[in-house]
N, C-alpha and C. Protein backbone atom coordinates (compact mmCIF):
# COMPACT_ATOMS: atom_id res chain seq x y z
N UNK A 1 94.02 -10.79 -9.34
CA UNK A 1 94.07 -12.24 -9.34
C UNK A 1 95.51 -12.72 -9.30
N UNK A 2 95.84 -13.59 -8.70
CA UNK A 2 96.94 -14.64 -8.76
C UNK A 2 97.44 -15.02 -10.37
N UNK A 3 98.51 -15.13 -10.15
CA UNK A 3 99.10 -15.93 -11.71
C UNK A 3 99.10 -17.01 -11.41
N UNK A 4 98.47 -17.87 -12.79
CA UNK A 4 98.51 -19.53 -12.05
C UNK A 4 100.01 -20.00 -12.53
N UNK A 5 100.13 -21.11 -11.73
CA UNK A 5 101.56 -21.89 -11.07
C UNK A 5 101.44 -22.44 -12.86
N UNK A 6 103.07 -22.50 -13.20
CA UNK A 6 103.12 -23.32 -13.89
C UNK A 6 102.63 -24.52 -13.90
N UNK A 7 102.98 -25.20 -14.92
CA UNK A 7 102.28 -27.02 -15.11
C UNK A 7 101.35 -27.18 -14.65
N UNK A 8 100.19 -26.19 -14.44
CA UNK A 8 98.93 -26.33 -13.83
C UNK A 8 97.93 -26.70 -14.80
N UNK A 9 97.31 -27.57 -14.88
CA UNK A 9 96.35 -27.93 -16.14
C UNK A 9 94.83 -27.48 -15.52
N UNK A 10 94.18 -26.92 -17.33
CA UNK A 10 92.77 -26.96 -17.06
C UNK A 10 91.88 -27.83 -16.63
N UNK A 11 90.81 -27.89 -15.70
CA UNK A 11 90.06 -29.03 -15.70
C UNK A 11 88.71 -29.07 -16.37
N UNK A 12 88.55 -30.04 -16.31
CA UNK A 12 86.94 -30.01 -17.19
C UNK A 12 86.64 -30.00 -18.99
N UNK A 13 87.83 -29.84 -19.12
CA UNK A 13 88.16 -29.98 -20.97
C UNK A 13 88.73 -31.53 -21.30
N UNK A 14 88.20 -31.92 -22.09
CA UNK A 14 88.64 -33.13 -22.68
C UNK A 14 90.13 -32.85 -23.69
N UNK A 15 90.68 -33.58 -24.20
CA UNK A 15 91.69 -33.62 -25.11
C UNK A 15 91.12 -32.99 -26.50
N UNK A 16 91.96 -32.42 -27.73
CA UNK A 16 91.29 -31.96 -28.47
C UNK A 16 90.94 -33.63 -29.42
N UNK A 17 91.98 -34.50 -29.51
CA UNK A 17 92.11 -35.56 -30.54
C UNK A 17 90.84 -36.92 -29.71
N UNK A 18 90.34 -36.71 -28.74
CA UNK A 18 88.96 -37.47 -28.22
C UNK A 18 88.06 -37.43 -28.82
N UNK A 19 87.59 -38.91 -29.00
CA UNK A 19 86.03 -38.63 -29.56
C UNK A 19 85.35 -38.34 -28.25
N UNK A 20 84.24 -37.12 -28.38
CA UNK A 20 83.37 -37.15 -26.90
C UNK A 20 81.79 -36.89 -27.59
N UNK A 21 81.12 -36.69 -26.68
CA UNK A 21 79.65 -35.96 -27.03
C UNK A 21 79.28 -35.23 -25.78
N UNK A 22 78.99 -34.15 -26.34
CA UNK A 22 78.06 -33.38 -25.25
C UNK A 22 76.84 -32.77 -25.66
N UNK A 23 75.95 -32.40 -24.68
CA UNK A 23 74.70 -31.85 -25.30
C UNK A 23 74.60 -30.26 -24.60
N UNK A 24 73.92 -29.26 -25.30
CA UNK A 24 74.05 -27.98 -25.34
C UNK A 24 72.84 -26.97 -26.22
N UNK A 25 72.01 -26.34 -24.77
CA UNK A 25 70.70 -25.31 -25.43
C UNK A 25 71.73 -24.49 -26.38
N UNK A 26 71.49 -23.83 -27.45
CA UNK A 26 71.70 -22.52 -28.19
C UNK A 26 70.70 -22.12 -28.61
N UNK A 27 70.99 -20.75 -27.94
CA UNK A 27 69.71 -19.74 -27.99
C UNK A 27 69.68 -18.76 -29.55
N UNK A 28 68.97 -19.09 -30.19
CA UNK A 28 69.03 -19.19 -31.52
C UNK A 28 68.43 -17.63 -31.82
N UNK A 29 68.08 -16.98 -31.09
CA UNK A 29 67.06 -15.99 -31.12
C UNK A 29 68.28 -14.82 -30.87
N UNK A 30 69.04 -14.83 -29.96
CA UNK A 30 70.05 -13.24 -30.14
C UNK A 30 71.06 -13.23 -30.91
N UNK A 31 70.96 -14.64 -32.17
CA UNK A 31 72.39 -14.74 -33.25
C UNK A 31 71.14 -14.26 -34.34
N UNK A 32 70.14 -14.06 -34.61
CA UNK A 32 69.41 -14.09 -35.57
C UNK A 32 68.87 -12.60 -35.60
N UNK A 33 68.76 -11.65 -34.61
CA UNK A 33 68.37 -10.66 -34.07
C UNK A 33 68.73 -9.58 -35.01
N UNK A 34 68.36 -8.81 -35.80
CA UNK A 34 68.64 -7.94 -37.10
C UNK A 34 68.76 -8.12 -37.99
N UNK A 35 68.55 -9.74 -38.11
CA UNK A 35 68.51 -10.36 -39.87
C UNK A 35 67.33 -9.95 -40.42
N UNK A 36 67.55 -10.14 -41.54
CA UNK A 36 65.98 -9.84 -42.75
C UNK A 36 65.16 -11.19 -42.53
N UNK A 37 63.77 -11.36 -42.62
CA UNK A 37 63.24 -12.35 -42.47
C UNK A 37 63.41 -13.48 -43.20
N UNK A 38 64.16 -13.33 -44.50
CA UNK A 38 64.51 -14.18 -45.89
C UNK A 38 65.60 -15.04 -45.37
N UNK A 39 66.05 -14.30 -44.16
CA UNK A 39 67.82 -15.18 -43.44
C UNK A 39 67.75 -15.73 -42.56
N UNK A 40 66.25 -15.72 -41.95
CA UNK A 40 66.81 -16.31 -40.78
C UNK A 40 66.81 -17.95 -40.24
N UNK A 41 66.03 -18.88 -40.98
CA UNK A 41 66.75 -20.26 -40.93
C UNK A 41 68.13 -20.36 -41.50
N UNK A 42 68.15 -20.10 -42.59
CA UNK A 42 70.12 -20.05 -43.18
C UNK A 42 70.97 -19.36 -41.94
N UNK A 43 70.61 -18.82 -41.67
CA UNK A 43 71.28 -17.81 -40.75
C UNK A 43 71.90 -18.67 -39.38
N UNK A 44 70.41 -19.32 -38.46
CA UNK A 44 69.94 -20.20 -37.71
C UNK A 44 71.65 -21.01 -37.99
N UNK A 45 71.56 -22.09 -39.36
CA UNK A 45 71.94 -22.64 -39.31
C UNK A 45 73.37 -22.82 -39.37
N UNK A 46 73.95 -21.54 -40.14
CA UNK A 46 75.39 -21.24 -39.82
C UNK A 46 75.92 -20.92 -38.52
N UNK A 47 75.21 -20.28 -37.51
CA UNK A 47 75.68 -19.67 -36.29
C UNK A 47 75.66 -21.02 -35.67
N UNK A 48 74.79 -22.16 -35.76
CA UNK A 48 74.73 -23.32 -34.43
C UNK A 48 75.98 -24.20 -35.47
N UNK A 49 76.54 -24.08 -36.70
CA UNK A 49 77.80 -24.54 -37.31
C UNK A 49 79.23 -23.80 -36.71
N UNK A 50 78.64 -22.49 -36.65
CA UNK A 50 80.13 -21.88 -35.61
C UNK A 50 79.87 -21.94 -34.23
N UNK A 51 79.01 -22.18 -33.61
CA UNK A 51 78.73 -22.63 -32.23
C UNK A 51 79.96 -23.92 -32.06
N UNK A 52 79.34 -25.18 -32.67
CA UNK A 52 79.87 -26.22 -32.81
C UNK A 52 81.77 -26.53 -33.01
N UNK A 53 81.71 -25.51 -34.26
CA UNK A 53 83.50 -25.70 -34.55
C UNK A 53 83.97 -25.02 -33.57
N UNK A 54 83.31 -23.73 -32.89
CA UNK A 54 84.18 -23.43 -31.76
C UNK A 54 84.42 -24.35 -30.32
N UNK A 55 83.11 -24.82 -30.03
CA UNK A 55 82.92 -25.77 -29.02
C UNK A 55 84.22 -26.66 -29.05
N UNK A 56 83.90 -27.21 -30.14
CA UNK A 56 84.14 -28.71 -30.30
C UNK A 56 85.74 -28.62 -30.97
N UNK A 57 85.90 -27.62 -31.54
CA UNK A 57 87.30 -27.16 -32.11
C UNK A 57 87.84 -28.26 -33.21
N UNK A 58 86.82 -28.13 -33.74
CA UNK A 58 86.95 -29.09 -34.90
C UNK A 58 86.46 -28.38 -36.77
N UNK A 59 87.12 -27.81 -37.19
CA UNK A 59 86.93 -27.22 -38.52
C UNK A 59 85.97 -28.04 -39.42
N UNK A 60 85.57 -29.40 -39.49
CA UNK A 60 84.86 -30.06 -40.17
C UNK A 60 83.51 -30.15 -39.13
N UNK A 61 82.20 -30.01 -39.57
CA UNK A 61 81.05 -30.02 -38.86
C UNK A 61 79.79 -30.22 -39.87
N UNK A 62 79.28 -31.29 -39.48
CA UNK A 62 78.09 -32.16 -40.54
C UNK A 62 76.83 -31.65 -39.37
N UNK A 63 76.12 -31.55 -39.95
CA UNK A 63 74.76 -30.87 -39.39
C UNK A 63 73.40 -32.17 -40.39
N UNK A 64 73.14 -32.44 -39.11
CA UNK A 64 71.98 -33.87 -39.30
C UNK A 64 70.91 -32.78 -39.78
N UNK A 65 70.17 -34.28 -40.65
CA UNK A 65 68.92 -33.93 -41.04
C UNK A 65 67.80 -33.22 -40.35
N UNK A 66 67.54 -34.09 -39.40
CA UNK A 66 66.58 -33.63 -38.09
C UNK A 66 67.05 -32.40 -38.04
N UNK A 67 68.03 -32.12 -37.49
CA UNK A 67 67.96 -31.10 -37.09
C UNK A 67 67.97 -29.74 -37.80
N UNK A 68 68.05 -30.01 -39.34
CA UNK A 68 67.90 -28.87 -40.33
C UNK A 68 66.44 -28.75 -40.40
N UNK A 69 65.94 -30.24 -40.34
CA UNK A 69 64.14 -29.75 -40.19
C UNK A 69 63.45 -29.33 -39.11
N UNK A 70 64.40 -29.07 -38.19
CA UNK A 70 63.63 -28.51 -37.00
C UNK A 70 63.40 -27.44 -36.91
N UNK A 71 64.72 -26.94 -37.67
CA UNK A 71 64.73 -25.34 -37.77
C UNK A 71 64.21 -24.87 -38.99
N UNK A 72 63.93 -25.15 -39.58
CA UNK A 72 63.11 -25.36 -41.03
C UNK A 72 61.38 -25.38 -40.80
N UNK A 73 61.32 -26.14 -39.52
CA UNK A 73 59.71 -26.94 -38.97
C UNK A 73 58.83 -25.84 -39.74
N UNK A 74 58.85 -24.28 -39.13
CA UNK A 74 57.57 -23.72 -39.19
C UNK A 74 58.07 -22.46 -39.92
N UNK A 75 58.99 -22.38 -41.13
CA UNK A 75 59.41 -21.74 -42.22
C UNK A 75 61.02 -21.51 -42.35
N UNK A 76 60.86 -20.27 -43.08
CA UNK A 76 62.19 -19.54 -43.37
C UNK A 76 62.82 -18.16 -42.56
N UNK A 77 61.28 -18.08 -41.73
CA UNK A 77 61.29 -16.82 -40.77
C UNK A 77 60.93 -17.22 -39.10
N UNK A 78 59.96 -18.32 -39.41
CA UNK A 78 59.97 -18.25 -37.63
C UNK A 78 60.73 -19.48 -37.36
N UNK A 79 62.07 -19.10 -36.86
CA UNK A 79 63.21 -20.12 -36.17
C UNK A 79 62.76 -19.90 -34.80
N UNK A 80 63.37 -21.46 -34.38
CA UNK A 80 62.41 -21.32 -32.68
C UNK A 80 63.38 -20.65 -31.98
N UNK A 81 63.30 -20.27 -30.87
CA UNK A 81 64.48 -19.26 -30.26
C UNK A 81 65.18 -20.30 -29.32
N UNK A 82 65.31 -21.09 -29.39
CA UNK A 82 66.37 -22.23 -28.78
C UNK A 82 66.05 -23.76 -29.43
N UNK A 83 67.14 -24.05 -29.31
CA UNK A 83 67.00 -25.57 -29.87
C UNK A 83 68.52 -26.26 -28.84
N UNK A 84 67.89 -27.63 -28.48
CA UNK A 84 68.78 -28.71 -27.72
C UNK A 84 69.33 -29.28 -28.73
N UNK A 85 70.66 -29.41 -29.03
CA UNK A 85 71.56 -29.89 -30.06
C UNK A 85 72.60 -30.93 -28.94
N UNK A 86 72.95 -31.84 -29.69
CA UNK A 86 74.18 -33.04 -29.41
C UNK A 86 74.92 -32.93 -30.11
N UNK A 87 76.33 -32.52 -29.50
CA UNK A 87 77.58 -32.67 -30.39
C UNK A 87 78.25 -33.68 -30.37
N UNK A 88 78.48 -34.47 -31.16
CA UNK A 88 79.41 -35.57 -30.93
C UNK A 88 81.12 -35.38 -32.13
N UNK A 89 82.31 -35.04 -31.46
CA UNK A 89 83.01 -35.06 -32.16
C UNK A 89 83.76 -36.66 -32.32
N UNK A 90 84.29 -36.89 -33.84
CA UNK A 90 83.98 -38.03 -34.36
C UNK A 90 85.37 -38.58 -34.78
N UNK A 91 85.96 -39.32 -35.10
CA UNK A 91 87.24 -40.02 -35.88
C UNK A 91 86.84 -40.09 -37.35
N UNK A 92 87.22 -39.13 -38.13
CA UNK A 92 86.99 -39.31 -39.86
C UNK A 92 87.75 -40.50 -39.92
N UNK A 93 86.58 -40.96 -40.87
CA UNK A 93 87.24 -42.46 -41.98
C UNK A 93 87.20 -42.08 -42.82
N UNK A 94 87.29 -41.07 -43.48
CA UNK A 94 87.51 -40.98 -44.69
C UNK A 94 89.06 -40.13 -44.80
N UNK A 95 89.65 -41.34 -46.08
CA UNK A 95 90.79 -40.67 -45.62
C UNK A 95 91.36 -39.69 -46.58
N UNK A 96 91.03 -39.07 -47.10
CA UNK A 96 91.18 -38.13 -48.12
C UNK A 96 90.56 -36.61 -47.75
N UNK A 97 90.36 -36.86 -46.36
CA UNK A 97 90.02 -35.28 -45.68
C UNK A 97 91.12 -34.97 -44.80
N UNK A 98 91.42 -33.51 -44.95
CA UNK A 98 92.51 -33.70 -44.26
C UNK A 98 93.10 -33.25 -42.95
N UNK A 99 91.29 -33.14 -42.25
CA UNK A 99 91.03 -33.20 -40.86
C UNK A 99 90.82 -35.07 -40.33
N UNK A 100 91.31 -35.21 -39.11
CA UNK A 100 91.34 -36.42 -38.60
C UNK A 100 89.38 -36.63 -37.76
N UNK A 101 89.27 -34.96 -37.20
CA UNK A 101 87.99 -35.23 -36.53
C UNK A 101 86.89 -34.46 -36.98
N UNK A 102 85.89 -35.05 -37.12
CA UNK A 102 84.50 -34.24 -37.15
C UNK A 102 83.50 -34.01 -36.38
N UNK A 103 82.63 -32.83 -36.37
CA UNK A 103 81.64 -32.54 -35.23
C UNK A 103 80.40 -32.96 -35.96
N UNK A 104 79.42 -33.76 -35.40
CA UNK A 104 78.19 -34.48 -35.98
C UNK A 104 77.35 -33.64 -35.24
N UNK A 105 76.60 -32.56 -35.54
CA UNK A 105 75.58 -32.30 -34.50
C UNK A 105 73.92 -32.56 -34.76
N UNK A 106 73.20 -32.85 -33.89
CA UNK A 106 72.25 -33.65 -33.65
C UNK A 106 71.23 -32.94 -33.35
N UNK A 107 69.98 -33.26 -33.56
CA UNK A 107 68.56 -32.57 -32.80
C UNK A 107 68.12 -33.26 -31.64
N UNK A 108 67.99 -32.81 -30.17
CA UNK A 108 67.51 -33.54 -29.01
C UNK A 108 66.12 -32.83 -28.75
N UNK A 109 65.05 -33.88 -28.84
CA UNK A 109 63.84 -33.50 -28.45
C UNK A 109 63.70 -32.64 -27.29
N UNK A 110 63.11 -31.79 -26.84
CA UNK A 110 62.78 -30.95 -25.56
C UNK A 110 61.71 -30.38 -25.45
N UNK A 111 60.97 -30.38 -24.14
CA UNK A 111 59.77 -29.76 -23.80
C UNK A 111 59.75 -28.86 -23.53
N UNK A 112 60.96 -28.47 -22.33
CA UNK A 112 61.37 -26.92 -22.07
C UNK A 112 62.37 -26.82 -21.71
N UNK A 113 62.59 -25.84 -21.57
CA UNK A 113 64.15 -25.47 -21.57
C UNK A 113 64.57 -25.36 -20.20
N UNK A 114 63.88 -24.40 -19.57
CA UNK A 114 64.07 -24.17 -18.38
C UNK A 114 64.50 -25.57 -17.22
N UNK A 115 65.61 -25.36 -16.63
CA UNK A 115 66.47 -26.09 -15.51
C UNK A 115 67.23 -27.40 -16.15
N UNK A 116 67.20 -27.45 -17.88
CA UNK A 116 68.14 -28.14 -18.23
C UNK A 116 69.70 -28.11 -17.57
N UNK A 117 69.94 -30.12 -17.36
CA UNK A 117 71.58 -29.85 -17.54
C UNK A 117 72.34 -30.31 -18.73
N UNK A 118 73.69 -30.08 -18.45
CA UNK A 118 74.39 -30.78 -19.48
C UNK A 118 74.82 -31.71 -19.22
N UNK A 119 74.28 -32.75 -20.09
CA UNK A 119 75.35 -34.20 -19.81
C UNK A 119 76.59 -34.29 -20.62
N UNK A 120 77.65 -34.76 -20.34
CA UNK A 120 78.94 -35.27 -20.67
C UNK A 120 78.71 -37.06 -20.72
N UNK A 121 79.37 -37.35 -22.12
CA UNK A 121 79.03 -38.91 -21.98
C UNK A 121 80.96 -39.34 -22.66
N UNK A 122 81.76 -39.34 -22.06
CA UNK A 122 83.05 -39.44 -22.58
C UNK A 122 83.19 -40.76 -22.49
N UNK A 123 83.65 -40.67 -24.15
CA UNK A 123 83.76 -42.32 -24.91
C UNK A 123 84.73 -43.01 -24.69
């Protein structure tokens, strides 16, 4: 491969200090894959938390209600093997944290998965 040219910028990445939202399947089923059955919503729910801070590159990440009960829906063992999540990274108001942004992630209803896209909705 070629070395890229200096001052050449990435495309398709937003700024890190933007509020944006995007939406994104995670396949919940090959992060969960050798857990004990006792782990695998907790489990579920930490991996789509490091999904997120890596995505979104944001160390602070609030995980909505909905969407803890989704993965929760039908126990502590059967997590569904994908779930449609919305990330929206956010401007903290609170000012005594001493991150500026947070990742809010969300539960998006879905029927199936198959030939989803991703939307980008930049604020």
């Amino acid at each position: 491969m070629a070395p890229a040219k200096k001052g050449s910028e990435k495309k398709g990445r937003s700024e890190i200090n933007e509020a944006v939202t995007r939406e994104y399947t995670i396949n919940i089923h090959k992060h969960i894959h050798g857990v004990s059955f006792k782990k695998h919503a907790p489990r579920a729910l930490k991996e789509i938390q490091k999904f997120a801070m890596k995505v979104m590159g944001t160390p602070d990440v609030h995980i909505d209600t909905r969407l803890n009960k989704a993965v929760w829906a039908k126990g502590i063992r059967n997590v569904p093997y994908c779930i449609c999540v919305q990330l929206s990274r956010k401007h903290n108001e609170d000012e005594d944290s001493p991150n500026k942004l947070y990742t809010l992630v969300t539960c998006v209803p879905v029927n199936q998965f198959q030939k989803s896209t991703v939307n980008v909705d930049e604020n």
